[in-house]
C-alpha atoms as a PDB file:
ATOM      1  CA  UNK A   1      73.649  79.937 176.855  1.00  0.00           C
ATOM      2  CA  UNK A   2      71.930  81.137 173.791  1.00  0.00           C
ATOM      3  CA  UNK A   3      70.251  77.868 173.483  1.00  0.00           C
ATOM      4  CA  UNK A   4      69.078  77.863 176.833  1.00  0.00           C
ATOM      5  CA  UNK A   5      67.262  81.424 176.375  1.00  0.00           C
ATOM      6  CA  UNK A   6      65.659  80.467 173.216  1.00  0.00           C
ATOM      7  CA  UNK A   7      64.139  77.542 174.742  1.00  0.00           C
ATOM      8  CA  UNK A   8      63.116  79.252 177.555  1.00  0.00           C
ATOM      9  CA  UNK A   9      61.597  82.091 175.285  1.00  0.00           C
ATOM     10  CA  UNK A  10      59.805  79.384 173.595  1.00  0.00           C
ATOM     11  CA  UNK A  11      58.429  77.738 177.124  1.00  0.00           C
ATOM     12  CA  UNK A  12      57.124  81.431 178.004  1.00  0.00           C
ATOM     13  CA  UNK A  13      55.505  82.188 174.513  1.00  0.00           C
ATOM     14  CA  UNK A  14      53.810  78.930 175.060  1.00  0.00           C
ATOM     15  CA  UNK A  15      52.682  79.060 178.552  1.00  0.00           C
ATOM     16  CA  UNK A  16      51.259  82.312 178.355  1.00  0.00           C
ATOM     17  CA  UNK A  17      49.188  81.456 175.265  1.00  0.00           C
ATOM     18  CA  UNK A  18      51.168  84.004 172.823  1.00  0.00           C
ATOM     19  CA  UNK A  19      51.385  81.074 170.013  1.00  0.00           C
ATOM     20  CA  UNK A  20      48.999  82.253 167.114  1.00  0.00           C
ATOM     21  CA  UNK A  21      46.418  80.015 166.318  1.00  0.00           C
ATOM     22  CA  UNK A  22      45.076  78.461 163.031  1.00  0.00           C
ATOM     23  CA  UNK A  23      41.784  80.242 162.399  1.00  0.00           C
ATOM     24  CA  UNK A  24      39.201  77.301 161.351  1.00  0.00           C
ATOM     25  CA  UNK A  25      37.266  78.010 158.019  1.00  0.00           C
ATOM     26  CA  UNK A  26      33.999  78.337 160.259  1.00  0.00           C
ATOM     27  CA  UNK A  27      35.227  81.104 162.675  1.00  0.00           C
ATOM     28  CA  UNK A  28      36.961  83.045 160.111  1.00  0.00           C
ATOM     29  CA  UNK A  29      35.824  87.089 160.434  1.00  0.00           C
ATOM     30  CA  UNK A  30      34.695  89.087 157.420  1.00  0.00           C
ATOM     31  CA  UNK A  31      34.389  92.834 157.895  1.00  0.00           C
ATOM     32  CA  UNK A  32      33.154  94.719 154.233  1.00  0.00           C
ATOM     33  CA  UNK A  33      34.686  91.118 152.733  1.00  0.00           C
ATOM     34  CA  UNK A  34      38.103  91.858 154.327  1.00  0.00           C
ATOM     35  CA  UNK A  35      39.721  89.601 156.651  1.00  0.00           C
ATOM     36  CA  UNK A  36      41.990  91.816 158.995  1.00  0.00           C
ATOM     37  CA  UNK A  37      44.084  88.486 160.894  1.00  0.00           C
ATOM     38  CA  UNK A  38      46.185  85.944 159.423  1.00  0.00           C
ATOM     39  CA  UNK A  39      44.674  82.715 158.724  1.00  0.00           C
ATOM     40  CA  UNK A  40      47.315  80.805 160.077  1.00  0.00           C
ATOM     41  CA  UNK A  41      48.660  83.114 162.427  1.00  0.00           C
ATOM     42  CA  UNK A  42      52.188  83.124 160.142  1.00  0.00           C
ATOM     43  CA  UNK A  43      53.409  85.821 157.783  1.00  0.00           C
ATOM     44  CA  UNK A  44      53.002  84.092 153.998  1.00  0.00           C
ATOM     45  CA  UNK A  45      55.659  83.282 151.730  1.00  0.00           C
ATOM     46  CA  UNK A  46      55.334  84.943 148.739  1.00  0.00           C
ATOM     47  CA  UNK A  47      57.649  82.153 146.523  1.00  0.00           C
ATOM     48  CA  UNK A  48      55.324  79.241 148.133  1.00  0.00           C
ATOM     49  CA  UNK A  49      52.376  81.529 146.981  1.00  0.00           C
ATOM     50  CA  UNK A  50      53.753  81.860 143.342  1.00  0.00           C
ATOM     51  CA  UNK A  51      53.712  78.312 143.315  1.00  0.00           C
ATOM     52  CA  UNK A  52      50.246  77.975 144.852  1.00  0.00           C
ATOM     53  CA  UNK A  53      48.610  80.767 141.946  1.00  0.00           C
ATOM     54  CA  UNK A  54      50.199  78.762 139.311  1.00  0.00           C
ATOM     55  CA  UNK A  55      49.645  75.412 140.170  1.00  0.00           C
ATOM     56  CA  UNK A  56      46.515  73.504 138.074  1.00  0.00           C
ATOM     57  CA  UNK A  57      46.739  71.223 141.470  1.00  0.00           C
ATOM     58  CA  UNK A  58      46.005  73.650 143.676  1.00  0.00           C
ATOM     59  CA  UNK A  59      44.812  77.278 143.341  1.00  0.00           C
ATOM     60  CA  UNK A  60      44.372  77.159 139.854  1.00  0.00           C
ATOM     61  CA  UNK A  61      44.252  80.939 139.540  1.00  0.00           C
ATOM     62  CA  UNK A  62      45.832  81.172 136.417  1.00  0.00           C
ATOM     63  CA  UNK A  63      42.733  79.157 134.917  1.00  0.00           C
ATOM     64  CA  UNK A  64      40.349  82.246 135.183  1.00  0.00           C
ATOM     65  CA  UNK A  65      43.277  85.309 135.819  1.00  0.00           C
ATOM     66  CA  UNK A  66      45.950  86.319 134.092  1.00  0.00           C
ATOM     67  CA  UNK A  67      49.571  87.169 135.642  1.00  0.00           C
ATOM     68  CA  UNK A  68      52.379  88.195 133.848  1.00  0.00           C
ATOM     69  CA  UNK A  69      54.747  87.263 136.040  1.00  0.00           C
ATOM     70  CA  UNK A  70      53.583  83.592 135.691  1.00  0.00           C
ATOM     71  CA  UNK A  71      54.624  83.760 131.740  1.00  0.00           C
ATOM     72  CA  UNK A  72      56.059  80.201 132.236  1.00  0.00           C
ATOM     73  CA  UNK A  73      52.557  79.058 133.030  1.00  0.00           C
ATOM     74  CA  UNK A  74      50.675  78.414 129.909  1.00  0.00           C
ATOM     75  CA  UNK A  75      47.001  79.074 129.363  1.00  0.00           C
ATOM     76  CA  UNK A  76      46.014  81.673 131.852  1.00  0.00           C
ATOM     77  CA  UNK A  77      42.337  82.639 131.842  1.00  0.00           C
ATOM     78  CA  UNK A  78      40.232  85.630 130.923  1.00  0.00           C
ATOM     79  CA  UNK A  79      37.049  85.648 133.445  1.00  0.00           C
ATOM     80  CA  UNK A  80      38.388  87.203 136.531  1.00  0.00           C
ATOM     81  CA  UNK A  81      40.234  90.414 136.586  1.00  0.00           C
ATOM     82  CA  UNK A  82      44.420  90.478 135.571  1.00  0.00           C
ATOM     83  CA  UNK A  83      46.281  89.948 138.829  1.00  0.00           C
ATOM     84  CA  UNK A  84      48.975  92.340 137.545  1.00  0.00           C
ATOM     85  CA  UNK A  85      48.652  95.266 140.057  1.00  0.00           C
ATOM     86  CA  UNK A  86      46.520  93.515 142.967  1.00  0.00           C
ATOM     87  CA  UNK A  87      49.195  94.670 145.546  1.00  0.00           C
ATOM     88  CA  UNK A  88      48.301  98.218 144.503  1.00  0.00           C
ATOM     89  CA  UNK A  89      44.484  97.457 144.243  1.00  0.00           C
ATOM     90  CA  UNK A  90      43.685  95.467 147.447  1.00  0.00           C
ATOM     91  CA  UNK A  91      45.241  95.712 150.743  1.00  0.00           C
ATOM     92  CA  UNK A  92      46.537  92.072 152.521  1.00  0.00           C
ATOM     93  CA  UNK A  93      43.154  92.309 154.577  1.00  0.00           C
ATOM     94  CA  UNK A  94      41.387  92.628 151.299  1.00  0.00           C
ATOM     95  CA  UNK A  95      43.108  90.227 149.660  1.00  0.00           C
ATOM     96  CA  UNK A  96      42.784  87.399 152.077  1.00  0.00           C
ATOM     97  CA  UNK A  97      38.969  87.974 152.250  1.00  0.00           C
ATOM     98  CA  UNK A  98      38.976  87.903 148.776  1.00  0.00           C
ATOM     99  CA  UNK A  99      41.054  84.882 148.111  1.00  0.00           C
ATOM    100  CA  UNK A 100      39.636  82.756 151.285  1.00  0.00           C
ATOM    101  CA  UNK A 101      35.837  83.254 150.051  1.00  0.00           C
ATOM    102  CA  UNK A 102      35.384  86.039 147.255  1.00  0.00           C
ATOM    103  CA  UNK A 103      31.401  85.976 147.831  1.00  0.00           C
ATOM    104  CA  UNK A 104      31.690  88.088 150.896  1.00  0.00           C
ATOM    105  CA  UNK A 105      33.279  90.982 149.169  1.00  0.00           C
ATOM    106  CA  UNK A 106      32.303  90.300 145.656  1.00  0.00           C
ATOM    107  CA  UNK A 107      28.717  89.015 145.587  1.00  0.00           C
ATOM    108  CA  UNK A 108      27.783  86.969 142.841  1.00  0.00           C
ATOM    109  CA  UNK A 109      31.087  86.015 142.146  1.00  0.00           C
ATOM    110  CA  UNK A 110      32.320  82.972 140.256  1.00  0.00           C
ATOM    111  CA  UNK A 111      35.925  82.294 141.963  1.00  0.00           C
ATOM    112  CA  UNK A 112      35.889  79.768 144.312  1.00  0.00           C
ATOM    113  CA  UNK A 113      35.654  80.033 148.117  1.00  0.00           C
ATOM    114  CA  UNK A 114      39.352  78.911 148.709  1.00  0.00           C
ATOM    115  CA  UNK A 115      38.845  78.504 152.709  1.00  0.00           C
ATOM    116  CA  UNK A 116      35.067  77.729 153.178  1.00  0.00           C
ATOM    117  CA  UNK A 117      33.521  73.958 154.717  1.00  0.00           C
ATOM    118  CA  UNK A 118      30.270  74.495 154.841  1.00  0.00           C
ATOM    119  CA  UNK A 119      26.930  76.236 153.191  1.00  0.00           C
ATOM    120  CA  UNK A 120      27.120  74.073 149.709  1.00  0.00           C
ATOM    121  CA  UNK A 121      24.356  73.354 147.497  1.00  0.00           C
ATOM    122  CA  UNK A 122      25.110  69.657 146.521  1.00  0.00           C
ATOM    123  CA  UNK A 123      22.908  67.603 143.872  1.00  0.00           C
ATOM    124  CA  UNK A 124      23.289  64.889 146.660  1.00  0.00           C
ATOM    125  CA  UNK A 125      24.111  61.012 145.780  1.00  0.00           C
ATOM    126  CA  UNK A 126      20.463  60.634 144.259  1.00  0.00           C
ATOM    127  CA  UNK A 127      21.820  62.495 141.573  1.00  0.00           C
ATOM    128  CA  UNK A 128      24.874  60.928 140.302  1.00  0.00           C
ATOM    129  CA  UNK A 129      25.439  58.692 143.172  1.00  0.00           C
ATOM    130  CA  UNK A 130      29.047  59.498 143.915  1.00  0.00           C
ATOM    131  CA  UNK A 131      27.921  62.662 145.199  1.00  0.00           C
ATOM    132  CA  UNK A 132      30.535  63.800 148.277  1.00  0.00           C
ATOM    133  CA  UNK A 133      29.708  63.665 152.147  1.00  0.00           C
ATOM    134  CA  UNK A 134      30.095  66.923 153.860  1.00  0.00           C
ATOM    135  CA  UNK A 135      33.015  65.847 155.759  1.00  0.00           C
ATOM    136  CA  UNK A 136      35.586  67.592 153.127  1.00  0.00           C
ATOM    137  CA  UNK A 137      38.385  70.678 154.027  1.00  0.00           C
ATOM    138  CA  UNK A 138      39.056  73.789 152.678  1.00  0.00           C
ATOM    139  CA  UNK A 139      40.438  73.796 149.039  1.00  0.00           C
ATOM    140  CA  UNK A 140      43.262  75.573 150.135  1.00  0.00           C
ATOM    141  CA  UNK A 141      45.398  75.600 154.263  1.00  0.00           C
ATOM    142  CA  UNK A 142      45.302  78.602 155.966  1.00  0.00           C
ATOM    143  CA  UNK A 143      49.030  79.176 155.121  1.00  0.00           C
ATOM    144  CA  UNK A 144      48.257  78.165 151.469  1.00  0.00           C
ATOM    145  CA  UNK A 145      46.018  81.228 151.737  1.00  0.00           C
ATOM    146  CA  UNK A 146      48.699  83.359 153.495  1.00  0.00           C
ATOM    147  CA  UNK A 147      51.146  82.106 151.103  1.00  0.00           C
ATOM    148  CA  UNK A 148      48.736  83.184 148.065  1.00  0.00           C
ATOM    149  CA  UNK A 149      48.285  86.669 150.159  1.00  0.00           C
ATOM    150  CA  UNK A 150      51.942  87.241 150.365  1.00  0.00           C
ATOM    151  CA  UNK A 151      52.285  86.708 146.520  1.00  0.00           C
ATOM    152  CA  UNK A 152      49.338  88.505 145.178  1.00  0.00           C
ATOM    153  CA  UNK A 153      51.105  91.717 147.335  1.00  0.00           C
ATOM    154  CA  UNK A 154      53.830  91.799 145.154  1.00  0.00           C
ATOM    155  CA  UNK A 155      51.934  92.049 142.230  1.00  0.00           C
ATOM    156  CA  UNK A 156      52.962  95.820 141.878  1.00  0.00           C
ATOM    157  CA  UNK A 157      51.922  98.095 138.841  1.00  0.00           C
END
């Protein structure tokens, strides 16, 4: 019986559209550099996000921000701002915009646009000739940003 109403739950979430949606890099909404919605339409995991900040693979944060929580993660940088404290600093919206393209809220900004596909200056294969197409994703998934989100909110003073 209880099988039979979560399946049928799941039918009427579905067929009436409920499902959130993946926002695509392009249609993403900055308001003051904020981005009020989820990304992925799914709350973040703040472990997965941990993971993400430290990783040299993927986020990278740790090569230009410090964390001390991350004290098992050697070599953390010195160019952006400590992390310790963003939960207090930055609100989830705030964070997000911040983390998914830092130029909208921070012009001039050297941290990467995490969740951004277009609007690159390339040097263009003239240059070095290996020079990428413009047919590349985000750096980071829009739960990989969530994820990130839901960590750097935990980062309490």
């Amino acid at each position: 019986m209880r099988r039979t109403i979560l399946a049928s739950l799941t039918i009427a979430v579905s067929a009436l559209g409920l499902e959130a949606a993946e926002i695509a890099p392009t249609a993403v909404t900055f308001e003051d550099g904020s981005v009020a919605q989820s990304l992925s339409g799914q709350p973040g995991n703040a472990a997965e996000g941990r993971k993400i900040v430290g990783s040299k693979k993927l986020g990278n944060c740790v090569a230009c921000h410090a964390v001390s929580d991350l004290s098992d993660v050697p070599f953390h940088g010195e160019i952006g701002p400590m992390l310790d404290g963003a939960g207090d600093r930055w609100s989830e919206a705030e964070l997000r915009g911040i983390v998914a393209n830092a130029k909208m809220m921070f012009e001039g900004s050297m941290m990467p646009s995490f969740y951004k596909t277009e609007g690159f200056f390339r040097p263009g294969k003239a240059y070095t000739g290996k020079a990428a197409d413009d047919t590349f994703g985000p750096l980071l998934s829009a739960q990989q940003i969530e994820d990130v989100v839901a960590y750097l909110a935990t980062l309490k003073e």
